[in-house]
Protein backbone atom coordinates (compact mmCIF):
# COMPACT_ATOMS: atom_id res chain seq x y z
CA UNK A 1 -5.85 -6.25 10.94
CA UNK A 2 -8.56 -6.15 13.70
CA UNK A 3 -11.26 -8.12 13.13
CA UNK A 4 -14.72 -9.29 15.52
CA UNK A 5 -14.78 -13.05 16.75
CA UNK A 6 -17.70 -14.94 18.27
CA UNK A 7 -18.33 -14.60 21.89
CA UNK A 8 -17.78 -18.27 22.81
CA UNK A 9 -15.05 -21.66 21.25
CA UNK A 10 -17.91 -24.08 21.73
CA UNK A 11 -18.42 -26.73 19.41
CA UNK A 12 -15.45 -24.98 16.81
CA UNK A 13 -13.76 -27.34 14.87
CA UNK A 14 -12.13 -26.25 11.15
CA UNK A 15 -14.16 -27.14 8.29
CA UNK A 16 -12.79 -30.32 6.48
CA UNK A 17 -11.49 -29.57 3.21
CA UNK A 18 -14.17 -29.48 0.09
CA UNK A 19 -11.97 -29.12 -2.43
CA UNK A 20 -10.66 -32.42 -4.60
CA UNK A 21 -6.81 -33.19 -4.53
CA UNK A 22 -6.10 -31.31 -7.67
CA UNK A 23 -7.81 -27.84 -6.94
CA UNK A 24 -6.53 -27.81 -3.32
CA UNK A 25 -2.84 -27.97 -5.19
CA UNK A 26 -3.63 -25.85 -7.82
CA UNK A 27 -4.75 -23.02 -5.05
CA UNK A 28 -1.17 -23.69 -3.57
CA UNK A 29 0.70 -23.46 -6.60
CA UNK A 30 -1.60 -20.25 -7.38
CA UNK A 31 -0.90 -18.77 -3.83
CA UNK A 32 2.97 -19.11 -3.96
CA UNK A 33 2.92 -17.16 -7.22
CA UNK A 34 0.92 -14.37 -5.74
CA UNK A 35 3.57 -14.11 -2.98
CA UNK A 36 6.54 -14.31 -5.51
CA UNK A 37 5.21 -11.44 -7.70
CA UNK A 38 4.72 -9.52 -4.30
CA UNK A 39 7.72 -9.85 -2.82
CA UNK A 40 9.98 -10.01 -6.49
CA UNK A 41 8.13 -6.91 -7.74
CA UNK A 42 8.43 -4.77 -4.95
CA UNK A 43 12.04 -5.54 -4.48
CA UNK A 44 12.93 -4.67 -7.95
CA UNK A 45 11.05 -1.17 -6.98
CA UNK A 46 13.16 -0.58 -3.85
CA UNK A 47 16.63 -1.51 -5.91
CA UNK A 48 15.41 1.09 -8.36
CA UNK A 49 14.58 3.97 -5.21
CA UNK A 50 17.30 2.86 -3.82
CA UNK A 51 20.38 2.50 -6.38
CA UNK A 52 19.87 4.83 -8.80
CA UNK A 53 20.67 8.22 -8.09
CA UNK A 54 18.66 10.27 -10.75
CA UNK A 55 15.81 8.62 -8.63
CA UNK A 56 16.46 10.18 -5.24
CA UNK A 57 13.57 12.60 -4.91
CA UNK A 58 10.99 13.20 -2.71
CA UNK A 59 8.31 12.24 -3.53
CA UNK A 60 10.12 8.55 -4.54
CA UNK A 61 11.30 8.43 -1.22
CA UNK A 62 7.31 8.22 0.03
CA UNK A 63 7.23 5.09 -2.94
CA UNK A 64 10.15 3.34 -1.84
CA UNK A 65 8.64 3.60 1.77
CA UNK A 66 5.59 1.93 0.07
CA UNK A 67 7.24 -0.33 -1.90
CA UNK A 68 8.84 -1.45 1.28
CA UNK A 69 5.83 -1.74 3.09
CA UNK A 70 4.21 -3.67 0.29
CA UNK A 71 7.25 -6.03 -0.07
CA UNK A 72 6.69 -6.78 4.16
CA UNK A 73 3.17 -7.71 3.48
CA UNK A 74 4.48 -10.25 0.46
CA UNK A 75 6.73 -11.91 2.72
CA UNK A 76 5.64 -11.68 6.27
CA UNK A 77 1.92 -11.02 6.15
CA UNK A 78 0.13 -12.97 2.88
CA UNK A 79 2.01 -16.66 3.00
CA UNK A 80 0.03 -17.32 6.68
CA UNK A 81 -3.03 -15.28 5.16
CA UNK A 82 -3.56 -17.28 2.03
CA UNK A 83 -2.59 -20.65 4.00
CA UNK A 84 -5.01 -19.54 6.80
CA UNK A 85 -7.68 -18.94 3.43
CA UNK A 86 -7.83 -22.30 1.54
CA UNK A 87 -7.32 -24.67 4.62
CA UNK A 88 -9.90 -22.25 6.16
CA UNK A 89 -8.47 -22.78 9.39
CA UNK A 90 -5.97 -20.91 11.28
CA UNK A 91 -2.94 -23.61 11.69
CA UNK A 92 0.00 -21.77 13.13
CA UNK A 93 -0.88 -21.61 17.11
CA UNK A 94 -1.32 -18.31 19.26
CA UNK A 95 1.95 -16.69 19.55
CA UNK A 96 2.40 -16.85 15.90
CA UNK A 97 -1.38 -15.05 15.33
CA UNK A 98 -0.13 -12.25 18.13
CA UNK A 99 3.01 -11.75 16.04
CA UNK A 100 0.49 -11.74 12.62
CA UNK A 101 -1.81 -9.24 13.85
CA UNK A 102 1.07 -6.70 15.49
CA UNK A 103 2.54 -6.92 11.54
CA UNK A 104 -0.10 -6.86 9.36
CA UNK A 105 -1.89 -4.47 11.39
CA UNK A 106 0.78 -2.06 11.05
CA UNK A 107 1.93 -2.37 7.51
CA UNK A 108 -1.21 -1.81 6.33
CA UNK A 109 -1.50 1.32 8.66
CA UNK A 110 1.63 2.28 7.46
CA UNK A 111 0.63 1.83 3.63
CA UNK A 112 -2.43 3.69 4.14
CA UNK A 113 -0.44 6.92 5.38
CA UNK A 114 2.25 6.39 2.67
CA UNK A 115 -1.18 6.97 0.20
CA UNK A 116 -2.18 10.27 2.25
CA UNK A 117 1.18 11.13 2.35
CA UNK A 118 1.60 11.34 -1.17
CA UNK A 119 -1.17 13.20 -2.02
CA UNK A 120 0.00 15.51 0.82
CA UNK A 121 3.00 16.22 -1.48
CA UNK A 122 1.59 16.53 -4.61
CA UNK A 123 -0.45 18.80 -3.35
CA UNK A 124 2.37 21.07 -2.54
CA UNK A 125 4.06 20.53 -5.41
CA UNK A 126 1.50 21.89 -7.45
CA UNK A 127 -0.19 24.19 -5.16
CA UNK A 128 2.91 25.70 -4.38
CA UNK A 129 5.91 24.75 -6.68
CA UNK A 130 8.59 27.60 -5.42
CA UNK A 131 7.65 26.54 -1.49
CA UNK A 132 8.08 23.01 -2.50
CA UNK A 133 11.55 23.23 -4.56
CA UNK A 134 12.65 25.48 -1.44
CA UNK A 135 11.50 23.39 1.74
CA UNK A 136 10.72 19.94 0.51
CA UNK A 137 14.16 17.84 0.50
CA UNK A 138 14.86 14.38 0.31
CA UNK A 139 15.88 14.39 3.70
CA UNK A 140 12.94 15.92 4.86
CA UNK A 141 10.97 13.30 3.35
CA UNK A 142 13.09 10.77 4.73
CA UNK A 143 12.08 12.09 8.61
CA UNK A 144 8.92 11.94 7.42
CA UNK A 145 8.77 8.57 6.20
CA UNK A 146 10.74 7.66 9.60
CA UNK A 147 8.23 9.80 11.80
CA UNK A 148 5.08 8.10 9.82
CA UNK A 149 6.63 4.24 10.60
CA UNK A 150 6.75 5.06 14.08
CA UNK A 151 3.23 7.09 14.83
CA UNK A 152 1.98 4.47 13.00
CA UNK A 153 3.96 1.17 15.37
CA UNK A 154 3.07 3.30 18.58
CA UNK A 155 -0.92 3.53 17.17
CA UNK A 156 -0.79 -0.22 16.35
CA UNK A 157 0.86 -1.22 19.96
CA UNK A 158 -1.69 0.76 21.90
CA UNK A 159 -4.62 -0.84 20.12
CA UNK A 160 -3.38 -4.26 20.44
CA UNK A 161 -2.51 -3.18 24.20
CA UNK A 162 -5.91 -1.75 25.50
CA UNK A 163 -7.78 -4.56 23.27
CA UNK A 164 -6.13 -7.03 25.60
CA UNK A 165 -4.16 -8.41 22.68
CA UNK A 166 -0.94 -9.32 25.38
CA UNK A 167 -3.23 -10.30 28.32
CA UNK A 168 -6.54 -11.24 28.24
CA UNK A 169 -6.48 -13.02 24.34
CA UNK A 170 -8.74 -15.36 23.96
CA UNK A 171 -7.98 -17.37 20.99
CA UNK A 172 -10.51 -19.98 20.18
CA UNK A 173 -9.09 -22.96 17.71
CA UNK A 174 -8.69 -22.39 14.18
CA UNK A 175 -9.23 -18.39 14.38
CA UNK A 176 -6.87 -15.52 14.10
CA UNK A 177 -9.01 -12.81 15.42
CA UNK A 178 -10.20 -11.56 18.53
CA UNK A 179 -13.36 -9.23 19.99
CA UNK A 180 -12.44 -5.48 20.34
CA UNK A 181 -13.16 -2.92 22.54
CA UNK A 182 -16.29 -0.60 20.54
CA UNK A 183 -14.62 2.48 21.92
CA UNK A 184 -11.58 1.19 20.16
CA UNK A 185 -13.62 0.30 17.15
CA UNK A 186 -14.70 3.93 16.66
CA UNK A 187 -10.71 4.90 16.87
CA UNK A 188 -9.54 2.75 14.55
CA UNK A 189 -12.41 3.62 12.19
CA UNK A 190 -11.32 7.34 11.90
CA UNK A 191 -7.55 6.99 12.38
CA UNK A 192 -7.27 3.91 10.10
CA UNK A 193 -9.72 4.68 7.33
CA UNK A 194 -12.04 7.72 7.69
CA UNK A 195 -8.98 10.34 8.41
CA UNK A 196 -6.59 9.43 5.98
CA UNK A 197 -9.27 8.52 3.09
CA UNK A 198 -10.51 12.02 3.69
CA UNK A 199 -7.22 13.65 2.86
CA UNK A 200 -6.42 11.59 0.10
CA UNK A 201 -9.66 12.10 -2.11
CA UNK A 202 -9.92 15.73 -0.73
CA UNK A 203 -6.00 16.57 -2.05
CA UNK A 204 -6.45 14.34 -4.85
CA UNK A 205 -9.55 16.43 -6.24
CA UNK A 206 -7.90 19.47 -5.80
CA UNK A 207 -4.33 18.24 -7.68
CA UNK A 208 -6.96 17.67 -10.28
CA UNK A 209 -8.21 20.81 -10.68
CA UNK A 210 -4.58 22.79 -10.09
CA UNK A 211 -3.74 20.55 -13.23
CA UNK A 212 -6.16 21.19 -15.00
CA UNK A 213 -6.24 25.26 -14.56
CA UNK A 214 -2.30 24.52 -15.13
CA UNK A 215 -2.80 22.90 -18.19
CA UNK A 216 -5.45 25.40 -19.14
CA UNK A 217 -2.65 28.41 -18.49
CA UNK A 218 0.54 26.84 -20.52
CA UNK A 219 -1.98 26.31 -23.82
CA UNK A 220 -2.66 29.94 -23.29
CA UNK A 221 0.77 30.85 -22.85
CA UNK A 222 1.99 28.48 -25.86
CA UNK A 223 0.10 30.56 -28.35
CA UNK A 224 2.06 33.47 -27.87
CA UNK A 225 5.64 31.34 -27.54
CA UNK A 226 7.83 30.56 -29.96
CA UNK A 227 7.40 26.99 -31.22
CA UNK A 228 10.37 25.68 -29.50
CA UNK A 229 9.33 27.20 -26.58
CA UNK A 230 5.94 25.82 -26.96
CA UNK A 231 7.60 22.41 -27.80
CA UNK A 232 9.34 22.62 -24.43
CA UNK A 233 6.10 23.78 -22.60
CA UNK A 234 4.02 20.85 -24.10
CA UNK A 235 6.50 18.44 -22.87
CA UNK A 236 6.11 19.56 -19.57
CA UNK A 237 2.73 20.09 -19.13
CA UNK A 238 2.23 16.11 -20.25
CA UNK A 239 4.92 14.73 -18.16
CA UNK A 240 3.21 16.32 -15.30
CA UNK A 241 -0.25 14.99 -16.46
CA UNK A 242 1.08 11.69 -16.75
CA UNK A 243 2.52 11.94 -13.48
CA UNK A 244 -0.27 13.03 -11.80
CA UNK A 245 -2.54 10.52 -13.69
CA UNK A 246 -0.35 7.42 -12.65
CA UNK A 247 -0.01 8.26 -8.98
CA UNK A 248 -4.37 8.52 -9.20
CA UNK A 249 -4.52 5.32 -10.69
CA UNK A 250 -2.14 4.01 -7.84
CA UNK A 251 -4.19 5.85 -5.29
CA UNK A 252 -7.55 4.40 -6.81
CA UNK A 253 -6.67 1.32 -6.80
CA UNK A 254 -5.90 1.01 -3.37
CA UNK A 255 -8.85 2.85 -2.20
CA UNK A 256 -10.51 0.30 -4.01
CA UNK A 257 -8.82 -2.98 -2.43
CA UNK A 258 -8.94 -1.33 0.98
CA UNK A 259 -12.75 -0.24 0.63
CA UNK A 260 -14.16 -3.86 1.02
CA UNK A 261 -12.44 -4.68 4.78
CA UNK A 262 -14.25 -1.75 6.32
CA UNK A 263 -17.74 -2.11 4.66
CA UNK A 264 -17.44 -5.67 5.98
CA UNK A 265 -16.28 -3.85 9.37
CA UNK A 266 -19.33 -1.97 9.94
CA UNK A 267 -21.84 -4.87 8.11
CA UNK A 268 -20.41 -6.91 11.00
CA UNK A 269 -22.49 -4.76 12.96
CA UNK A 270 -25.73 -5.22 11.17
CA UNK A 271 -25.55 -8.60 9.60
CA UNK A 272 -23.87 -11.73 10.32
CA UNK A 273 -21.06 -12.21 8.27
CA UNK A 274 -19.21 -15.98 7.36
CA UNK A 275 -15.93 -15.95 8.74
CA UNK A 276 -15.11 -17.00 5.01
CA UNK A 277 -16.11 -13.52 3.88
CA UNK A 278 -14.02 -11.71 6.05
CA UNK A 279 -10.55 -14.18 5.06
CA UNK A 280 -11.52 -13.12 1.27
CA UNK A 281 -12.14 -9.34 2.01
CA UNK A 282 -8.79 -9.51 3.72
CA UNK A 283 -7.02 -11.37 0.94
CA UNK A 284 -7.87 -8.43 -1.45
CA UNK A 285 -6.39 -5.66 0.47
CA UNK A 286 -3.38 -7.30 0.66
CA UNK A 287 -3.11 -7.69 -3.84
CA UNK A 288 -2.57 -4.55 -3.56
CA UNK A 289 0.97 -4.90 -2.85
CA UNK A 290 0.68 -7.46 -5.81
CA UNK A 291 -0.21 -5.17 -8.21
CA UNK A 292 1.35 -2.11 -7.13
CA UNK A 293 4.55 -2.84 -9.14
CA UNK A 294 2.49 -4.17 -11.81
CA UNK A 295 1.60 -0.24 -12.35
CA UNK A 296 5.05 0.75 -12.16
CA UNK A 297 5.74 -1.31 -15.04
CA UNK A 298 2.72 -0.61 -17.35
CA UNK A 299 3.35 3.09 -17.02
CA UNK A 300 6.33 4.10 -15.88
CA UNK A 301 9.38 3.03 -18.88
CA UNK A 302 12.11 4.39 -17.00
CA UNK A 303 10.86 0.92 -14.51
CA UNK A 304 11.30 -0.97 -17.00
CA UNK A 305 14.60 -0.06 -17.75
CA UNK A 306 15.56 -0.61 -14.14
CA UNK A 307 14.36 -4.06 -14.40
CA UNK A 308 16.24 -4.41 -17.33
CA UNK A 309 19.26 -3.21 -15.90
CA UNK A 310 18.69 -5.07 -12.83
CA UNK A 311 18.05 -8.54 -14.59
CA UNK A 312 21.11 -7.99 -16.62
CA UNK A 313 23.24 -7.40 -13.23
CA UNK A 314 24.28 -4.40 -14.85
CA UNK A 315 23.84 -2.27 -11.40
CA UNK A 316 27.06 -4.03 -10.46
CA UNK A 317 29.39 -1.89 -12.96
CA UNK A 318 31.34 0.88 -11.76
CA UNK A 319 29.41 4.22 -11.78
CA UNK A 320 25.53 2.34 -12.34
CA UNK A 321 24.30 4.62 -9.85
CA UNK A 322 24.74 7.60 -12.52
CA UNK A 323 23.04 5.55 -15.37
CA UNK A 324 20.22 7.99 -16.51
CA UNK A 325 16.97 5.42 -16.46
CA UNK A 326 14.91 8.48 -18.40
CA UNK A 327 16.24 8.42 -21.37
């Protein structure tokens, strides 16, 4: 979370506060249930990843990274974020901004490759299904998911490091953000956005189209099956579907929340931008990790049974782990 700041502190003071008595609570109240549903929801989709054992495959190891990288940004990243956006004023002091940037800055690097990463593997899956059922284990994915958090905390480090971030910071009152280095600028562009975006709506158009020529081949198939067969067949061909529909919807989404921060990042350029634009650009990449597990539970029922089973402190009983959450 990099963002421009004005050459010179002179004459900044925070805005006094607009809003009457009543709305300024109500935006409190509002903001502490955003956080809640962040940091609740995404913690009953890592007990779920993480407890259940009919769960443990690969391509749910990539969500429960992201569900853990959406349940830092609930608790760490959006309480000083939404304070910092109705008092419009930055309130916590230096060292605390340092620490803010260095987190959110790498979280949502780290969500953004947990995206491309995911489309990297259901790519393979479908591209190549034998390859993927051979090479593809749950402890690859978990070196994967190790490798990705650490690329991505070296990346973050550097940029903070050759921006001056530990040195030469100026931090005028009431901000959070500093100027950056345009060489930098141009980095962060392609590594945080430009590469990553590319591979997930490149991989994502051609899971698409494997599906679909997929589909295409088990209809033909079906009409020269036997109907149990073909029951069978049909099944599977709309689990997959379904699958591969949710995970787009998940994808979308987030492509969509994370779309407005860098069209405001290169408008800075241009046009001169309120510092209150930028706050509420930033505010809605970060619902993402709000409604995240809001898709889990809309489309996926076997999350709803985990919540169920979770709510009921069921998970506690001998043998929980083996509870089949399909059925």
């Amino acid at each position: 979370m990099e963002f421009n700041q004005s050459d010179r502190c002179e004459h900044f003071s925070c805005p006094e506060r607009s809003v009457s008595p009543a709305v300024y609570f109500l935006l409190y109240v509002c903001s502490a249930a955003v956080v809640l549903l962040t940091v609740c929801g995404n913690l009953l989709v890592i007990i779920s990843f993480y407890h259940f054992k009919q769960l443990y495959t690969p391509t749910n190891t990539l969500m429960l990274s992201l569900a853990v990288s959406d349940f830092f940004i609930g608790a760490l990243v959006m309480p000083p974020l939404l304070i910092w956006t109705i008092e419009s004023c930055w309130i916590f002091g230096r060292g605390f901004c340092i620490s803010f940037l260095l987190i959110a800055g790498l979280i949502i690097t780290v969500s953004i490759y947990n995206i491309a990463l995911i489309a990297v593997d259901r790519y393979l899956a479908l591209s190549n299904p034998f390859f993927y059922t051979r090479r593809v284990t749950r402890r690859t994915m978990c070196i994967v998911v190790y490798s990705n958090w650490c690329v991505c905390l070296m990346y973050i480090t550097a940029f903070h490091y050759f921006n001056g971030l530990f040195e030469s910071f100026v931090l005028c009152p009431g901000e959070c953000y500093y100027l950056l280095n345009e060489v930098w600028t141009v980095i962060d562009l392609v590594f945080s956005f430009i590469f990553p975006c590319s591979v997930i709506i490149i991989l994502y158009t051609l899971v698409f189209v494997i599906a679909k020529k997929h589909a295409t081949a088990i209809r033909e198939l079906n009409n020269h099956t036997r109907p149990k067969t073909q029951k069978i067949t049909s099944h599977s061909m709309k689990s997959e579907r379904k699958a591969a529909k949710v995970l787009g919807i998940l994808v979308s989404v987030f492509l969509v929340c994370l779309l407005p921060y860098y069209i405001y990042s290169l408008l800075g350029y241009i046009i001169e931008l309120q510092a209150d634009t930028l706050l509420k650009v930033l505010v809605v990449i970060h619902l993402n990790s709000t409604i995240n597990p809001v898709i889990y539970a809309l489309f996926y029922p076997w999350f709803r049974r985990c919540i169920k089973l979770i709510i009921t402190l069921q998970i506690f009983q001998t043998d929980s782990a083996l509870i089949n959450v399909h059925s």
